[in-house]
PDB file of N, CA and C in Angstrom:
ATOM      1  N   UNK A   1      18.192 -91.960   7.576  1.00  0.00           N
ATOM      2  CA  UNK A   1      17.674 -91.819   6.236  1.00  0.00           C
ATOM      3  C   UNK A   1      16.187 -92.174   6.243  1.00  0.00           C
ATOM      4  N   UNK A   2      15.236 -91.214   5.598  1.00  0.00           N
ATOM      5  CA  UNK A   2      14.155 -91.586   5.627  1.00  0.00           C
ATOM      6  C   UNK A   2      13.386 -92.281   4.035  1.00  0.00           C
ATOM      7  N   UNK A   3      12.846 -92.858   4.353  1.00  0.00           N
ATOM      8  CA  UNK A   3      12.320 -93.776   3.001  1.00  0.00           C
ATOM      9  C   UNK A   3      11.462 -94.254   3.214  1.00  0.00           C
ATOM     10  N   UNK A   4      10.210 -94.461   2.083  1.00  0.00           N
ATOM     11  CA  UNK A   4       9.108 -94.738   1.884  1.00  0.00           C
ATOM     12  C   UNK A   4       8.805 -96.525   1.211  1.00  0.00           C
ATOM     13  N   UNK A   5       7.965 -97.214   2.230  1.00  0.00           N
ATOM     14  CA  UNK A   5       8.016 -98.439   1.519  1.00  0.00           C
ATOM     15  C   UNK A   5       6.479 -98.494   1.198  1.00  0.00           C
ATOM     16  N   UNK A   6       6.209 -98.881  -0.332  1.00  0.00           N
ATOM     17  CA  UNK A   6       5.265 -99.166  -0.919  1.00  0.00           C
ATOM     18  C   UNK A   6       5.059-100.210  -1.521  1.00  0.00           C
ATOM     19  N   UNK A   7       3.810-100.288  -2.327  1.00  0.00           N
ATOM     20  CA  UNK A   7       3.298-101.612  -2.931  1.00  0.00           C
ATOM     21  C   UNK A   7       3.038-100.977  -4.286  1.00  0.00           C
ATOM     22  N   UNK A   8       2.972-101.662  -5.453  1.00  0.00           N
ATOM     23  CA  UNK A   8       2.427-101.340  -6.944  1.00  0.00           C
ATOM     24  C   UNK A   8       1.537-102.350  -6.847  1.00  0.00           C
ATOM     25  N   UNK A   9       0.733-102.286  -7.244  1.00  0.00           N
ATOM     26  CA  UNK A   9      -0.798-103.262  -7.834  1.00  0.00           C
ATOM     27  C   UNK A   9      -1.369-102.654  -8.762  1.00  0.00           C
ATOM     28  N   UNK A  10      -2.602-104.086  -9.465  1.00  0.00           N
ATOM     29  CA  UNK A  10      -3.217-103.707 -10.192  1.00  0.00           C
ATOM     30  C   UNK A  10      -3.908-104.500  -9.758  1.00  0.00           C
ATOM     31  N   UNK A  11      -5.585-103.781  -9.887  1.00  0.00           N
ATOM     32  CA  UNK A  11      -6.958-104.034  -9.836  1.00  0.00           C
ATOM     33  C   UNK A  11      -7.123-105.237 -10.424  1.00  0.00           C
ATOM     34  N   UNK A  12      -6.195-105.715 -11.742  1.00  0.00           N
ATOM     35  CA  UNK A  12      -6.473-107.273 -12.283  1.00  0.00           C
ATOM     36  C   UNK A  12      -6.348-108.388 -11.331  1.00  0.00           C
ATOM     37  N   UNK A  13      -5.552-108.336 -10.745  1.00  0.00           N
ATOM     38  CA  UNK A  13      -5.445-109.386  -9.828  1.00  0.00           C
ATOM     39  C   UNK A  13      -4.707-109.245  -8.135  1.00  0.00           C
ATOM     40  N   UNK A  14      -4.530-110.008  -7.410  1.00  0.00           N
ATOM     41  CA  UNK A  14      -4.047-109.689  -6.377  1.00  0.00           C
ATOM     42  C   UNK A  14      -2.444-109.804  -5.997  1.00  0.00           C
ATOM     43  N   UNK A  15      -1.891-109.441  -6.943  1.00  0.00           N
ATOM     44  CA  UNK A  15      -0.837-109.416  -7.020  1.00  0.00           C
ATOM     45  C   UNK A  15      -0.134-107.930  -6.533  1.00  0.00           C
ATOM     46  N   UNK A  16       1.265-108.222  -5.999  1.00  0.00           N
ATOM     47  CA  UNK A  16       1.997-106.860  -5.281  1.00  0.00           C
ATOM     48  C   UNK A  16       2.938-106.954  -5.304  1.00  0.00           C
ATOM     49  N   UNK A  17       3.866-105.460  -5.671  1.00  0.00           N
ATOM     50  CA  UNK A  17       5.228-105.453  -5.487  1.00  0.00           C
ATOM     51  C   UNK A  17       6.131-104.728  -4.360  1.00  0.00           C
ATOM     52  N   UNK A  18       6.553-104.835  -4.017  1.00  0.00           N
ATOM     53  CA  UNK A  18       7.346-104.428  -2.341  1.00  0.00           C
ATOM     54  C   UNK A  18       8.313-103.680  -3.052  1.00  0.00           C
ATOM     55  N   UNK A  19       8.599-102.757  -2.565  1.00  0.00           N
ATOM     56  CA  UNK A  19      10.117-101.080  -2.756  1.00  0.00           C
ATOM     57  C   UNK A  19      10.159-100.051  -1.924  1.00  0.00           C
ATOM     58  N   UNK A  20      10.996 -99.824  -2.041  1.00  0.00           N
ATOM     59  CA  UNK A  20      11.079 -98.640  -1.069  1.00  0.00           C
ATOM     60  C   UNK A  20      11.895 -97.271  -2.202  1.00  0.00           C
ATOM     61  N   UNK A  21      11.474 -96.079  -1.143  1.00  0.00           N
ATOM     62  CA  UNK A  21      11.910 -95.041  -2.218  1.00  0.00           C
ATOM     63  C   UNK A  21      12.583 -93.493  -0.891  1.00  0.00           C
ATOM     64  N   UNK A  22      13.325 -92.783  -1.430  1.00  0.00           N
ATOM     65  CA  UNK A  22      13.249 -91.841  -1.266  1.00  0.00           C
ATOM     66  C   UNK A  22      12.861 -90.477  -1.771  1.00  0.00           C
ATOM     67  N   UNK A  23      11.943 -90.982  -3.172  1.00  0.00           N
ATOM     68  CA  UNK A  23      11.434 -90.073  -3.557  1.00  0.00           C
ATOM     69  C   UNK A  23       9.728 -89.838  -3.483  1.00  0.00           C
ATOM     70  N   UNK A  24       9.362 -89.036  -4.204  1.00  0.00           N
ATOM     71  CA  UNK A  24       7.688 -89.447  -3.860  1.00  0.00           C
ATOM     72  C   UNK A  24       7.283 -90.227  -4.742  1.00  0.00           C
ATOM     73  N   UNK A  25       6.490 -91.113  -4.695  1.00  0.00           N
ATOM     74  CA  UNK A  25       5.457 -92.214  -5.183  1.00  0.00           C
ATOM     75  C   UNK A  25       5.170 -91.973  -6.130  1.00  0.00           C
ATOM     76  N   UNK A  26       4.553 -90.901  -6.899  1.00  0.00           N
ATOM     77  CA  UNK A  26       4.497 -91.037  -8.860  1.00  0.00           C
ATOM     78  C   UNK A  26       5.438 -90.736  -9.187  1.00  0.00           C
ATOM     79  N   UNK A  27       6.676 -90.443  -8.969  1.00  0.00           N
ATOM     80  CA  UNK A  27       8.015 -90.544  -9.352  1.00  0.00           C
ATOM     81  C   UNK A  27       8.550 -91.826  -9.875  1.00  0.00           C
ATOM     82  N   UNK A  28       8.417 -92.117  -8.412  1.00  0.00           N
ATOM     83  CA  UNK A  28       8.797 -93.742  -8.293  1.00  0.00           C
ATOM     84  C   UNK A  28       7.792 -94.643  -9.640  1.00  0.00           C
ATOM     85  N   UNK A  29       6.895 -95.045  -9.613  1.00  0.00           N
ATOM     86  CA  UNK A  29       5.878 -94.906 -10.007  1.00  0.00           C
ATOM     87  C   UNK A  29       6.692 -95.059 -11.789  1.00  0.00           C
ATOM     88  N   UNK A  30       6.178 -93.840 -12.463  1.00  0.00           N
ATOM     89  CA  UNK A  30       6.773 -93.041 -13.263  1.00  0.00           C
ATOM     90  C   UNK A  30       8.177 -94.104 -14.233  1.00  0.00           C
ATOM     91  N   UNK A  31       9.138 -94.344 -13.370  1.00  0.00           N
ATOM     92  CA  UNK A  31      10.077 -94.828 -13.629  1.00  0.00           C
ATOM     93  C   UNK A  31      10.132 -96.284 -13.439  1.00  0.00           C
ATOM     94  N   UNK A  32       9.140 -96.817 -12.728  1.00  0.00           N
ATOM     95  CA  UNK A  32       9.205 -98.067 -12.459  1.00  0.00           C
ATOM     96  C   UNK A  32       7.977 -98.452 -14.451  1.00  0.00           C
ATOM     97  N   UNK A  33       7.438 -97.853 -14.662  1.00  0.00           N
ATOM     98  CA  UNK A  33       6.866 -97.984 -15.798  1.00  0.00           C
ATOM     99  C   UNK A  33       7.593 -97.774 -17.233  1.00  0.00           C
ATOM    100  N   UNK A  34       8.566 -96.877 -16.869  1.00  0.00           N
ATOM    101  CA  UNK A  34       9.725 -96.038 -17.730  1.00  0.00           C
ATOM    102  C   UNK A  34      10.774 -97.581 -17.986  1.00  0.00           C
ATOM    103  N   UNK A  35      10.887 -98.146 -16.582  1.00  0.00           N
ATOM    104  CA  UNK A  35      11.736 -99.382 -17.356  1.00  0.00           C
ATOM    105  C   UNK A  35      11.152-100.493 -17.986  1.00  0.00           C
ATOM    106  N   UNK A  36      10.263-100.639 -17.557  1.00  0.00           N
ATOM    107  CA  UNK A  36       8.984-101.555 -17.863  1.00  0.00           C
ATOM    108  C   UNK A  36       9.266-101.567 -19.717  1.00  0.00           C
ATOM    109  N   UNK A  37       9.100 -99.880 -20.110  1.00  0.00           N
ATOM    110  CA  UNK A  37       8.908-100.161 -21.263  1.00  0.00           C
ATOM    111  C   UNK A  37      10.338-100.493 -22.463  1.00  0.00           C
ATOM    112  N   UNK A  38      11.267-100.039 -21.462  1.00  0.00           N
ATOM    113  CA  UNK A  38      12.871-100.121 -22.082  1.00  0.00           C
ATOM    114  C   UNK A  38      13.254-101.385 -22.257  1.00  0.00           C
ATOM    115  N   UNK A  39      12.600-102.077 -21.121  1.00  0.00           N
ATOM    116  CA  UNK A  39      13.371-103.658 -21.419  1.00  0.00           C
ATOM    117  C   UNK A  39      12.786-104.592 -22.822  1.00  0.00           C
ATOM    118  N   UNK A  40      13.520-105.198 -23.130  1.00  0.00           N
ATOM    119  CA  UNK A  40      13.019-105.891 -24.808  1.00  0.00           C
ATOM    120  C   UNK A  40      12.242-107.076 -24.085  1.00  0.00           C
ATOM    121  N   UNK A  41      11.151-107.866 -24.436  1.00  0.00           N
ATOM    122  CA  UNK A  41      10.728-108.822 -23.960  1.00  0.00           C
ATOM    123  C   UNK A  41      11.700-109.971 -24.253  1.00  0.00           C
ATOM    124  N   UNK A  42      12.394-110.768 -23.382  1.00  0.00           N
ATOM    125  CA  UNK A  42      13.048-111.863 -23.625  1.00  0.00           C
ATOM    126  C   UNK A  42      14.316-111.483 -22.923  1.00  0.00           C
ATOM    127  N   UNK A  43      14.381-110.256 -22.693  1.00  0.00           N
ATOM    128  CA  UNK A  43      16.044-109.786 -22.020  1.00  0.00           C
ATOM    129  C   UNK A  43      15.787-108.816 -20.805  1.00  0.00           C
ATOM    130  N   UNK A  44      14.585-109.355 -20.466  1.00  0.00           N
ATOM    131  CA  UNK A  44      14.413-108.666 -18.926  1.00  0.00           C
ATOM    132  C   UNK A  44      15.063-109.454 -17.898  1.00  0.00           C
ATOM    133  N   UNK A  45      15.910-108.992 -17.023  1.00  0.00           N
ATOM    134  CA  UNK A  45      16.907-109.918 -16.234  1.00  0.00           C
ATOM    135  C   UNK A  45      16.766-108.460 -14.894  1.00  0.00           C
ATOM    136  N   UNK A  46      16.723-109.433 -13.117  1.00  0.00           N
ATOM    137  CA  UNK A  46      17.012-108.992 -12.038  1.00  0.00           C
ATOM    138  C   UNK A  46      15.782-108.649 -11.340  1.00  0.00           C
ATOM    139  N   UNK A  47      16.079-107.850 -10.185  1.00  0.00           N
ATOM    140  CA  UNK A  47      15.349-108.133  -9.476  1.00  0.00           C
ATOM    141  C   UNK A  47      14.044-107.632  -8.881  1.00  0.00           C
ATOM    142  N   UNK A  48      13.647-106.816 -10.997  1.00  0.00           N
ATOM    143  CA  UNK A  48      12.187-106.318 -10.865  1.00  0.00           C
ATOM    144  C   UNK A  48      11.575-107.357 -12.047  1.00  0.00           C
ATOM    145  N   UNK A  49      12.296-108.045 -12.585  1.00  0.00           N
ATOM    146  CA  UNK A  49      11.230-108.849 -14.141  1.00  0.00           C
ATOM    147  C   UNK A  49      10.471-108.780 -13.696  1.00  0.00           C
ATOM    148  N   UNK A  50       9.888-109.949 -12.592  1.00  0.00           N
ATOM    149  CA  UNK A  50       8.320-110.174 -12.928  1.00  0.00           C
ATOM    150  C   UNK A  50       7.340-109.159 -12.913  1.00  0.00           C
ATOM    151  N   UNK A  51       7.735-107.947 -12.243  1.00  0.00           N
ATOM    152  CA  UNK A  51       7.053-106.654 -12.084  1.00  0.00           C
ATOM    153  C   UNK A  51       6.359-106.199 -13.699  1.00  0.00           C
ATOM    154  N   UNK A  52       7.780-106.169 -13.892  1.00  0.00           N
ATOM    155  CA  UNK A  52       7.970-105.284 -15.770  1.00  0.00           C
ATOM    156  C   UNK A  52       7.310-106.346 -16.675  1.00  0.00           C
ATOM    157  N   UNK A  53       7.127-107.559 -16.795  1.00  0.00           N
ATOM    158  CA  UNK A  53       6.564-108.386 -17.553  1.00  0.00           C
ATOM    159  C   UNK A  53       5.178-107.916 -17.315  1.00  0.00           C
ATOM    160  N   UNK A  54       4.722-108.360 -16.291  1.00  0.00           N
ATOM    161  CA  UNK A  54       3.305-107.758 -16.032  1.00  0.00           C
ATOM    162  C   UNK A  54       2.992-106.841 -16.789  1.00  0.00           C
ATOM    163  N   UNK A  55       3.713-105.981 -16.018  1.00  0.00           N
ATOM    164  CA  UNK A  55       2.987-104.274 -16.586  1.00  0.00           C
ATOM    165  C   UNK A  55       3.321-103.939 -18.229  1.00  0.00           C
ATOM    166  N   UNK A  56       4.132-105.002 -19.435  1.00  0.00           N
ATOM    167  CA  UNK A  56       4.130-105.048 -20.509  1.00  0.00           C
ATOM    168  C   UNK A  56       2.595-105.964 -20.980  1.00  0.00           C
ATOM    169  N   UNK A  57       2.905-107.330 -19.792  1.00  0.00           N
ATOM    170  CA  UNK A  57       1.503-107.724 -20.646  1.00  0.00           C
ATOM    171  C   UNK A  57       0.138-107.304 -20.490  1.00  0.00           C
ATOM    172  N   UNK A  58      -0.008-106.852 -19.116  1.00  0.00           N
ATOM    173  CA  UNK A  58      -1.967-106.098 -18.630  1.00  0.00           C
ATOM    174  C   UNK A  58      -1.697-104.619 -19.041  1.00  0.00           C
ATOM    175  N   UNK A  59      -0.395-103.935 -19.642  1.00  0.00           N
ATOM    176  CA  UNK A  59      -0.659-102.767 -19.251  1.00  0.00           C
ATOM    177  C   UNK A  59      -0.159-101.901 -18.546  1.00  0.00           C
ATOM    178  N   UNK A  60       0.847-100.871 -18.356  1.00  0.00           N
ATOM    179  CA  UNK A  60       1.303-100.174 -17.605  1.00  0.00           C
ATOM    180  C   UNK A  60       0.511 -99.365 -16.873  1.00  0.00           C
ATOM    181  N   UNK A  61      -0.211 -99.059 -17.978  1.00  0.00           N
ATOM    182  CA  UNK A  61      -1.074 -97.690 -16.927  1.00  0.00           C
ATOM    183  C   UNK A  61      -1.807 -98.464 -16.198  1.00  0.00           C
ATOM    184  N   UNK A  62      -2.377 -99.778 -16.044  1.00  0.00           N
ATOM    185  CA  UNK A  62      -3.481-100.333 -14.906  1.00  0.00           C
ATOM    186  C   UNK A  62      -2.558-100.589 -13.600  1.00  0.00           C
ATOM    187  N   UNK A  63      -1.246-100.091 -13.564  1.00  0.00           N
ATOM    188  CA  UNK A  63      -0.629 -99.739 -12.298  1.00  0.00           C
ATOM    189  C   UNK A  63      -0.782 -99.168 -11.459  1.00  0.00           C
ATOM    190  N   UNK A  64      -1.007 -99.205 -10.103  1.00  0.00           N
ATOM    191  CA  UNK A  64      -0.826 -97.841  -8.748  1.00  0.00           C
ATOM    192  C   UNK A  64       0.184 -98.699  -7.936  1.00  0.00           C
ATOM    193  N   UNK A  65       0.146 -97.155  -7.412  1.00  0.00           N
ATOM    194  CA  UNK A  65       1.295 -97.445  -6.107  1.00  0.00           C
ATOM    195  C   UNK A  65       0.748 -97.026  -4.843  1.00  0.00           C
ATOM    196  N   UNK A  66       0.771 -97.618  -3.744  1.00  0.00           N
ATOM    197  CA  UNK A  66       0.469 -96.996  -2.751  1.00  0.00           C
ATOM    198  C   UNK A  66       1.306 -97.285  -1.498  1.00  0.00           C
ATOM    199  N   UNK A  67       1.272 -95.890  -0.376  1.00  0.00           N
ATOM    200  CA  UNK A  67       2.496 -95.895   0.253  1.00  0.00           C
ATOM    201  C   UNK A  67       2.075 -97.209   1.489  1.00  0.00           C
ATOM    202  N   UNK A  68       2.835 -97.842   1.833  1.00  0.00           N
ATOM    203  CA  UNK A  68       3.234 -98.775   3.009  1.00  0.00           C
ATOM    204  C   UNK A  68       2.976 -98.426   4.533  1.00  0.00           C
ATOM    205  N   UNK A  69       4.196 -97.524   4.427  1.00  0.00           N
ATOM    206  CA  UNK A  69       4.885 -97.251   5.776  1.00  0.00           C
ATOM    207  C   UNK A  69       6.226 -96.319   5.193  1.00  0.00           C
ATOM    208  N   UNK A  70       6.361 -95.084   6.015  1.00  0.00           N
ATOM    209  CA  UNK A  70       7.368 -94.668   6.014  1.00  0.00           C
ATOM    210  C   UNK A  70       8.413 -95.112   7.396  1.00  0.00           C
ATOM    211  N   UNK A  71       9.351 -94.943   6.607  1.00  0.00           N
ATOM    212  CA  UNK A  71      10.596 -95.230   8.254  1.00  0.00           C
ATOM    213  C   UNK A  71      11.662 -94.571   7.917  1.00  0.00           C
ATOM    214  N   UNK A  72      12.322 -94.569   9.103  1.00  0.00           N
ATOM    215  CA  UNK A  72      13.477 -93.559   9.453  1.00  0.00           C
ATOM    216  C   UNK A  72      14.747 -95.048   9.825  1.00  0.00           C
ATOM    217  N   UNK A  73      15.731 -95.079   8.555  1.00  0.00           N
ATOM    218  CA  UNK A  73      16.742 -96.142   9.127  1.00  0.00           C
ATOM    219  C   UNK A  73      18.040 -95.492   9.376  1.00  0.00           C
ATOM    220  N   UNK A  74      19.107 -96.552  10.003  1.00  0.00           N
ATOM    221  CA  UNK A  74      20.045 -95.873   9.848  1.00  0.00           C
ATOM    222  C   UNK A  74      20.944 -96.624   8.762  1.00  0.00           C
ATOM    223  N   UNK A  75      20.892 -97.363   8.242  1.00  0.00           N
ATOM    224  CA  UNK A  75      21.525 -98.085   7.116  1.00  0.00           C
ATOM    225  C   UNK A  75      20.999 -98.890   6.160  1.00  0.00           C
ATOM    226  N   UNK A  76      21.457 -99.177   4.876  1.00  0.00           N
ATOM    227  CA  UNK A  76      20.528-100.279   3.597  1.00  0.00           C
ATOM    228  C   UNK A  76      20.330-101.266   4.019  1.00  0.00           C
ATOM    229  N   UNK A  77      21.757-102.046   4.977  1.00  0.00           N
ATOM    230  CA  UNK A  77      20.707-103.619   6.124  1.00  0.00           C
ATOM    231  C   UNK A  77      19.656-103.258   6.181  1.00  0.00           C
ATOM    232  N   UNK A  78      19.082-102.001   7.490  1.00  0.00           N
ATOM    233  CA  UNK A  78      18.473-101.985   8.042  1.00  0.00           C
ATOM    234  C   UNK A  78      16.873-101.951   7.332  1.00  0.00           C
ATOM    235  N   UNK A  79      17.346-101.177   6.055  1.00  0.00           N
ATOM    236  CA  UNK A  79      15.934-100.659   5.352  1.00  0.00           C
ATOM    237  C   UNK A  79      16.225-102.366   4.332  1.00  0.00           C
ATOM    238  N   UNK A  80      16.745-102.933   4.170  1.00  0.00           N
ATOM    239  CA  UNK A  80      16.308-104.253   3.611  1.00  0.00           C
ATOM    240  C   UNK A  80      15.832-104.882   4.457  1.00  0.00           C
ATOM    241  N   UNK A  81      15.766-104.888   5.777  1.00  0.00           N
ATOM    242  CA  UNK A  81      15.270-106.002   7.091  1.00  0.00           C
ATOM    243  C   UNK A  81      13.766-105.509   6.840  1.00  0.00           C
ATOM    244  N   UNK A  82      13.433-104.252   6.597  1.00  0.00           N
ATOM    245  CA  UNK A  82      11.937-103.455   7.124  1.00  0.00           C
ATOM    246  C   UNK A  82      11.199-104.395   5.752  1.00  0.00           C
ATOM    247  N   UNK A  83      12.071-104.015   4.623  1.00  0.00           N
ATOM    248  CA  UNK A  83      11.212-104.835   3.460  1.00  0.00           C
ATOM    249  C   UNK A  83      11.487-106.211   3.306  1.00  0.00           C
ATOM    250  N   UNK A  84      12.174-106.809   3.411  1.00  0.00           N
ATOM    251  CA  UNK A  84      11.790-108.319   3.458  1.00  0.00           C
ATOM    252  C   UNK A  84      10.774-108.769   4.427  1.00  0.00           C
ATOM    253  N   UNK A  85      10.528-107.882   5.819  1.00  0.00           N
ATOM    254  CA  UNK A  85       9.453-107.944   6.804  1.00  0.00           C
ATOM    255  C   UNK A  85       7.888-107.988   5.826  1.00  0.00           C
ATOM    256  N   UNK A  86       8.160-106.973   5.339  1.00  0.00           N
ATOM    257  CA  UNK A  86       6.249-106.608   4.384  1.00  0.00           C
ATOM    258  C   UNK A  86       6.826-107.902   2.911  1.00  0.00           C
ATOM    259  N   UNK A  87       7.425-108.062   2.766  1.00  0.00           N
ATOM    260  CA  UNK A  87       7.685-109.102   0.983  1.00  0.00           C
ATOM    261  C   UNK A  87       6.819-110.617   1.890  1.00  0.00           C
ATOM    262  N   UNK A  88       7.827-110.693   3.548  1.00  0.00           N
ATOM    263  CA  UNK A  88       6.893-111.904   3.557  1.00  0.00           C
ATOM    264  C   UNK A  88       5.603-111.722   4.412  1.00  0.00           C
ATOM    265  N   UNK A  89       5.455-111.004   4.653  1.00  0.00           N
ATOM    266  CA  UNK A  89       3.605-110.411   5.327  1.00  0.00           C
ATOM    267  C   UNK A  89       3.253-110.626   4.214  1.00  0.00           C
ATOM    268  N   UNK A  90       2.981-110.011   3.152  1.00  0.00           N
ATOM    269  CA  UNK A  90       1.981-109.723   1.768  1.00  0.00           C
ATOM    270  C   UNK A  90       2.330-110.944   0.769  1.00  0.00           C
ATOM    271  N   UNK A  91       3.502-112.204   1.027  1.00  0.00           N
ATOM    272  CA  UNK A  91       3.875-113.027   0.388  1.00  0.00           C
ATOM    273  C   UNK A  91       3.923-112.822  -1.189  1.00  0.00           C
ATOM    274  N   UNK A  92       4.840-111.882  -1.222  1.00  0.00           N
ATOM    275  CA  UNK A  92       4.810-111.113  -2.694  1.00  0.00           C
ATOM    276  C   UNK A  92       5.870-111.584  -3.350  1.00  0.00           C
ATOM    277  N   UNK A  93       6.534-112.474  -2.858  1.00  0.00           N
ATOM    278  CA  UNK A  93       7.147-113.622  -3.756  1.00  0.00           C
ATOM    279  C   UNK A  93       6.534-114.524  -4.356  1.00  0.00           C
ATOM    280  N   UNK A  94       6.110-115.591  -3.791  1.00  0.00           N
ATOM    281  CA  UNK A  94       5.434-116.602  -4.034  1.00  0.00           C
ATOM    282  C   UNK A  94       4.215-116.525  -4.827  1.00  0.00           C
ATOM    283  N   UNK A  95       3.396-115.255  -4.372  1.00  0.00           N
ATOM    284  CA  UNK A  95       1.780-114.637  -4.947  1.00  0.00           C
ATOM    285  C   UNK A  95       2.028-113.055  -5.364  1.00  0.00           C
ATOM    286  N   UNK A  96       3.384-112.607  -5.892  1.00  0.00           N
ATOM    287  CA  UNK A  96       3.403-111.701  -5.727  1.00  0.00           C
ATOM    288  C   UNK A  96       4.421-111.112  -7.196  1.00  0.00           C
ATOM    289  N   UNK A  97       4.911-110.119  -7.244  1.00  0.00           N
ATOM    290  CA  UNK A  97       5.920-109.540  -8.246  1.00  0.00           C
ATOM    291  C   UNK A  97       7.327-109.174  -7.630  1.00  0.00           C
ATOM    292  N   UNK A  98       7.687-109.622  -6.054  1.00  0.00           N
ATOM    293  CA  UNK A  98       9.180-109.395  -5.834  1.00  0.00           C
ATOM    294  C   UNK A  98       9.945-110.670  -6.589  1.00  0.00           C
ATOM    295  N   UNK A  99      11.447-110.639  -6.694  1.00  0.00           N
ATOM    296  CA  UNK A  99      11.480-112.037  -6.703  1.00  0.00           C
ATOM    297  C   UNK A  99      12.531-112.055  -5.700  1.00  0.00           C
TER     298      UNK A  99
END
């Protein structure tokens, strides 16, 4: 299976979010803003909030995405091992929007 791992940022600060996709990037993109705006503030729950809070309070559109690394896995272990690899390179927990 092939899949694309990227980052979302914004120019405000140095903050980043780690995902992976099998689709293309303003798709992804697209929908990652699409929930952003669905969730009610106060009942955002799992394992994009801090992403979607953000992009409610600076702003959705001051979002990009840009691609990572593509890879070729053979299973969801495998493509969760590749991204927890870049979550703790880019420490996008701690300084970051994974949680």
């Amino acid at each position: 299976m092939k899949y694309k791992i990227y980052f979302i940022y914004t120019d405000l600060d140095e903050k980043k979010y780690i995902g992976a996709t099998k689709q293309n990037l303003s798709n992804t993109l697209c929908i990652h803003k699409r929930e952003s705006k669905n969730m009610k503030e106060g009942v955002v729950h799992g394992k994009n909030e801090k992403l979607y809070e953000a992009m409610r309070e600076k702003g959705e559109e001051k979002f990009k995405i840009e691609l990572l690394e593509q890879v070729e896995v053979e299973s969801r272990e495998e493509l969760t091992v590749k991204i927890n690899k870049k979550v703790r390179e880019y420490e996008t927990i701690r300084q970051g929007y994974n949680k």
